[in-house]
N, C-alpha and C. Protein backbone atom coordinates (compact mmCIF):
# COMPACT_ATOMS: atom_id res chain seq x y z
N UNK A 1 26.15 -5.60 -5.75
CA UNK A 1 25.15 -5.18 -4.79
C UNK A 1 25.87 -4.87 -3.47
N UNK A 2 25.35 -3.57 -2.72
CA UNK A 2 26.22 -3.38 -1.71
C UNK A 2 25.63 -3.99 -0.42
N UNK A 3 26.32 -3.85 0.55
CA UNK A 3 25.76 -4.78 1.94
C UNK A 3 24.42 -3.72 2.10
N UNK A 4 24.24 -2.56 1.96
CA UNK A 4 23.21 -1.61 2.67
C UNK A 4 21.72 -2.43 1.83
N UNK A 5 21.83 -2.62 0.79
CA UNK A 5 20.87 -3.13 -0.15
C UNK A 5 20.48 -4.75 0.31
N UNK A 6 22.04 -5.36 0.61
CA UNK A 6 20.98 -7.08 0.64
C UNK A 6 20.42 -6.88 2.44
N UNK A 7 21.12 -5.90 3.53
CA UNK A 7 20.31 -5.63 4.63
C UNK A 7 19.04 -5.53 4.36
N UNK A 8 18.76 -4.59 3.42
CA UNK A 8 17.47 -4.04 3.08
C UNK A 8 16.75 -4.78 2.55
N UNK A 9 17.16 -5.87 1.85
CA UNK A 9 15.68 -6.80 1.41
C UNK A 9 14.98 -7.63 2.19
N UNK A 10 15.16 -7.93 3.59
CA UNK A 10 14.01 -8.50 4.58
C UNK A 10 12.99 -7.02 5.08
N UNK A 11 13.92 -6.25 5.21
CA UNK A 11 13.33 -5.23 5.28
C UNK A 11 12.09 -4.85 4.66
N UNK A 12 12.38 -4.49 3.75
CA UNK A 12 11.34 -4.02 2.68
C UNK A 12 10.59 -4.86 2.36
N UNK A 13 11.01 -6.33 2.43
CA UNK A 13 9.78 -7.33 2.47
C UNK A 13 8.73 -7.07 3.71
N UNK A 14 9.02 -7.45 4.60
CA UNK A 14 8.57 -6.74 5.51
C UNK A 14 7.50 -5.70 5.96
N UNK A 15 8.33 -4.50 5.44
CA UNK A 15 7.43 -2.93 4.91
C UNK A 15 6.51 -3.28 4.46
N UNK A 16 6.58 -4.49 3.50
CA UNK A 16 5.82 -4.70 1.94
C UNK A 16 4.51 -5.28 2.78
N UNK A 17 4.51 -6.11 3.64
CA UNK A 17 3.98 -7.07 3.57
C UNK A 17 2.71 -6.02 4.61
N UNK A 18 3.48 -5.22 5.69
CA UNK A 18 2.86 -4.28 6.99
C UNK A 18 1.88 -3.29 6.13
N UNK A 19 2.76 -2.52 4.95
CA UNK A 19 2.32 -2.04 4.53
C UNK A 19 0.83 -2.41 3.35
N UNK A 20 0.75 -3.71 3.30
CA UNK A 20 -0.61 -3.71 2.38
C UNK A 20 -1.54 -3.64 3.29
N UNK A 21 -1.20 -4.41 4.47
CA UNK A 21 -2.11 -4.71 5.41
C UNK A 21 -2.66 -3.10 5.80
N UNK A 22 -2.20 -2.35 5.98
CA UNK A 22 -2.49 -0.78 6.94
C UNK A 22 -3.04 0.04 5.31
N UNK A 23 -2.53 -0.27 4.56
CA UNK A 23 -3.59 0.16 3.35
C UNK A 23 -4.56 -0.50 3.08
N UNK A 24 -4.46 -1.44 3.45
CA UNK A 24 -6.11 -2.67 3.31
C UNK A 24 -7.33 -1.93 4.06
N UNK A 25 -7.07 -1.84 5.58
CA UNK A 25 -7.28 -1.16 6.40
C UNK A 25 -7.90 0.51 5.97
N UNK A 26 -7.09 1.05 5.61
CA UNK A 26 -7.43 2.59 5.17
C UNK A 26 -8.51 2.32 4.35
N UNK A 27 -7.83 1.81 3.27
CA UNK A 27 -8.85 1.91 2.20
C UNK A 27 -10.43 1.38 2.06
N UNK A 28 -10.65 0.43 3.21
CA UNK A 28 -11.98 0.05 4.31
C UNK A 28 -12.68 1.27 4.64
N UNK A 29 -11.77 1.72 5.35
CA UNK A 29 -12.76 2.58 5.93
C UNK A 29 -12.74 3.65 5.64
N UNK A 30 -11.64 4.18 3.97
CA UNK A 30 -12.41 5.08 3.27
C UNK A 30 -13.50 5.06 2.33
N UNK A 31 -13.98 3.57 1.80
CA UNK A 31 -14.97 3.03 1.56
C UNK A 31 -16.32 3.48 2.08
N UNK A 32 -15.79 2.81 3.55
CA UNK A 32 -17.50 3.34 4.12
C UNK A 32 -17.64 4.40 4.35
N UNK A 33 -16.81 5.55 4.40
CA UNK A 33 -16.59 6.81 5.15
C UNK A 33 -17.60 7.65 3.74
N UNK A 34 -17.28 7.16 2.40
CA UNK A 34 -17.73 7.35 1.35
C UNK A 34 -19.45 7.28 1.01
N UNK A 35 -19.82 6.19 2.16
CA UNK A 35 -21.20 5.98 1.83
C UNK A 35 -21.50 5.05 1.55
N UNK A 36 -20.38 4.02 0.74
CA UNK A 36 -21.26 2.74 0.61
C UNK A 36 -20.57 1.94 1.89
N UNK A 37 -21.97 1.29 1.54
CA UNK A 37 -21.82 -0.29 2.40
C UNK A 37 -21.58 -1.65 2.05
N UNK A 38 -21.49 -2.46 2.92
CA UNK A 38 -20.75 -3.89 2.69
C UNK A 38 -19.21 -3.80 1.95
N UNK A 39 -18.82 -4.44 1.00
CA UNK A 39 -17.91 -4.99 0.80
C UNK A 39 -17.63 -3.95 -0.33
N UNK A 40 -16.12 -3.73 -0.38
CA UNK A 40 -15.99 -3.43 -2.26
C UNK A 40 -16.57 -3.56 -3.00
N UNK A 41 -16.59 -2.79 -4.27
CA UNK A 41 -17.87 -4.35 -5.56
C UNK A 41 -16.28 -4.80 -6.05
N UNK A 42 -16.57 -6.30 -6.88
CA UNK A 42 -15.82 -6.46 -7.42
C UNK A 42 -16.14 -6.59 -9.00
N UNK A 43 -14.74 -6.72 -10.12
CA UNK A 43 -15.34 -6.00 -11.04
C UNK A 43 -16.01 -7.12 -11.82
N UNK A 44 -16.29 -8.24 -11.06
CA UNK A 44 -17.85 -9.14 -12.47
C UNK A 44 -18.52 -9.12 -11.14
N UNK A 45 -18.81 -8.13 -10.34
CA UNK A 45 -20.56 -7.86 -9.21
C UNK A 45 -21.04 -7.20 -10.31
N UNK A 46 -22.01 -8.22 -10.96
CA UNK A 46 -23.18 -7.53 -12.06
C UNK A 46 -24.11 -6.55 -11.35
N UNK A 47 -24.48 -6.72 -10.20
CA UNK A 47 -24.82 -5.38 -9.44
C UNK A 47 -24.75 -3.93 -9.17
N UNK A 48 -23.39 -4.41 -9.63
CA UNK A 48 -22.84 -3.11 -9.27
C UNK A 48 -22.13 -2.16 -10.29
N UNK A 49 -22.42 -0.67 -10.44
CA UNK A 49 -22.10 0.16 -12.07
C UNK A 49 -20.74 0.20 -12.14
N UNK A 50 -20.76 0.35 -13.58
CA UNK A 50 -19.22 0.44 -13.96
C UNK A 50 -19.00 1.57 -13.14
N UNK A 51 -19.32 2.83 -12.84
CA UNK A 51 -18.43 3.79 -12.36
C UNK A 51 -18.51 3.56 -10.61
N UNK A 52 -19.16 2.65 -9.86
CA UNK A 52 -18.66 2.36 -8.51
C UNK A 52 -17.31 1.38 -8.63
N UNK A 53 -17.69 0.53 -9.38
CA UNK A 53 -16.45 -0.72 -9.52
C UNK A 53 -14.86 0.06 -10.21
N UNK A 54 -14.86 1.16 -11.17
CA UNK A 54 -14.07 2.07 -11.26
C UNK A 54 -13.42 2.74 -10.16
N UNK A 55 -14.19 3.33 -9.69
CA UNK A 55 -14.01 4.55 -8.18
C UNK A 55 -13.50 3.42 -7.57
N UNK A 56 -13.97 2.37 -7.30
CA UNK A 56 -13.33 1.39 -5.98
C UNK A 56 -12.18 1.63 -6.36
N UNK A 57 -11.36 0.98 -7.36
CA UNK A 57 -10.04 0.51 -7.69
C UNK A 57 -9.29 1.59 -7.84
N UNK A 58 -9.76 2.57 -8.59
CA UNK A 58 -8.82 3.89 -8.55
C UNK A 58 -8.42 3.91 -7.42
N UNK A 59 -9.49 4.10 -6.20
CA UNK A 59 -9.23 4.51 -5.24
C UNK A 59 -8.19 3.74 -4.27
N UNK A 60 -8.74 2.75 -4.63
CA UNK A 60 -7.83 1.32 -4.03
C UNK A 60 -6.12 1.33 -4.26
N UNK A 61 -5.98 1.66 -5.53
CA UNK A 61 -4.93 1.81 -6.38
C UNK A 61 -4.05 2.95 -5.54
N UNK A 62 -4.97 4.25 -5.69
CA UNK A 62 -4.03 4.72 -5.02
C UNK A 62 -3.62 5.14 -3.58
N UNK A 63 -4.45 4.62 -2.65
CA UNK A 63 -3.98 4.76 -1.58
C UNK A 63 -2.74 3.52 -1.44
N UNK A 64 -3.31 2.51 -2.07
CA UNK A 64 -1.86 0.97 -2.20
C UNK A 64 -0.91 1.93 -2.20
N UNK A 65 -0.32 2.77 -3.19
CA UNK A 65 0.43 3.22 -3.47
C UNK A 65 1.53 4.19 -3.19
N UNK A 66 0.25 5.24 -1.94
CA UNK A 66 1.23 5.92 -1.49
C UNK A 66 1.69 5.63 -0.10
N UNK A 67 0.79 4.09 0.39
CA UNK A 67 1.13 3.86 1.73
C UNK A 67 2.39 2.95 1.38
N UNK A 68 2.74 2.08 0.40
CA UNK A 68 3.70 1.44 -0.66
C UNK A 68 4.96 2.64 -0.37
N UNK A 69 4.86 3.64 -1.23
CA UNK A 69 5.61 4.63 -1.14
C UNK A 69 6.61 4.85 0.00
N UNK A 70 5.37 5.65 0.77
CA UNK A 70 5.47 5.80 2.57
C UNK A 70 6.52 4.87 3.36
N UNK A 71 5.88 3.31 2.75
CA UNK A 71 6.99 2.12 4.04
C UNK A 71 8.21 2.41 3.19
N UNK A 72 8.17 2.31 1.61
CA UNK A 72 9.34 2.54 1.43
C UNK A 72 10.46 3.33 1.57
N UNK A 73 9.71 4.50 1.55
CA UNK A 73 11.29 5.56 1.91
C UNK A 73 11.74 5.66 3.48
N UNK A 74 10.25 5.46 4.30
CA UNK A 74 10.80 5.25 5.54
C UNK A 74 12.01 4.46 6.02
N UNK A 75 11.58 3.05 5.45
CA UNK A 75 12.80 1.91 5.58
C UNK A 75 14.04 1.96 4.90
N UNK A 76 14.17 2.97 3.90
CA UNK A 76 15.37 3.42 3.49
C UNK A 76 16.14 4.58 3.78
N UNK A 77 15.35 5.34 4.23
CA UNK A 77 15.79 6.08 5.43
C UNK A 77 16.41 5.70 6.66
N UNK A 78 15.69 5.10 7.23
CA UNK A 78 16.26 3.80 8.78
C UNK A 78 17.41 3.42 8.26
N UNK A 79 17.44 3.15 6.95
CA UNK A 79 18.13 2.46 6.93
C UNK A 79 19.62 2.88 6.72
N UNK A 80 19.97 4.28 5.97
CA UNK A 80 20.49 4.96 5.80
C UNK A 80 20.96 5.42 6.97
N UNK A 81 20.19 5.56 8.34
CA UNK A 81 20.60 6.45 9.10
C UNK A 81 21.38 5.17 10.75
N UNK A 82 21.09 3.86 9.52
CA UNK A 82 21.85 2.87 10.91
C UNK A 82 23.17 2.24 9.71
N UNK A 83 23.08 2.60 8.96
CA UNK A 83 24.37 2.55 8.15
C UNK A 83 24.87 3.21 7.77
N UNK A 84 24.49 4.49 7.39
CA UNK A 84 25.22 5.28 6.66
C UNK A 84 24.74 5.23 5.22
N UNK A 85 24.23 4.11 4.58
CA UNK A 85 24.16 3.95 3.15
C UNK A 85 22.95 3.97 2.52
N UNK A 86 22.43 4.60 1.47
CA UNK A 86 21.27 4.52 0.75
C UNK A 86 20.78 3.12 0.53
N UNK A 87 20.20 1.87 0.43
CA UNK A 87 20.41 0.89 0.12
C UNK A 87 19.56 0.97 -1.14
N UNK A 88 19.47 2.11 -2.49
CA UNK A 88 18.73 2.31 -3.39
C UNK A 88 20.17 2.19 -4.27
């Protein structure tokens, strides 16, 4: 393992941790932006239809993912560009 890589693992913990939070966030208030109200459903809210409790998580899923994405290449970028080294 090279030094650019064990730099990089507080790092990316880090990212990891900023980054759920600011997708937590998004994905709130693309929720309501959507129309519904209150809370997520979750998936045993007998209330609530299989295809809202679907749509939630897809949706959930993928914004996680590309804000996931996002911290990551950023911070490997930074990181690249205060070392010199990919830490991938």
């Amino acid at each position: 393992m090279n030094a650019a890589k064990i730099l990089y693992t507080p790092v990316g913990v880090a990212l990891g941790v900023a980054g759920g939070m600011i997708a937590g966030a998004i994905f709130k208030q693309t929720w309501k932006r959507l129309g519904h109200e209150g809370d997520t459903p979750s998936a045993r809210d007998e209330d609530r239809s299989w295809n809202e409790v679907l749509l939630a998580a897809a949706l959930q899923g993928a914004i996680f993912a590309v804000v996931k994405a996002a911290m990551d290449r950023s911070g490997a970028t930074a990181t690249r560009r205060l070392t010199g080294t990919w830490p991938g």
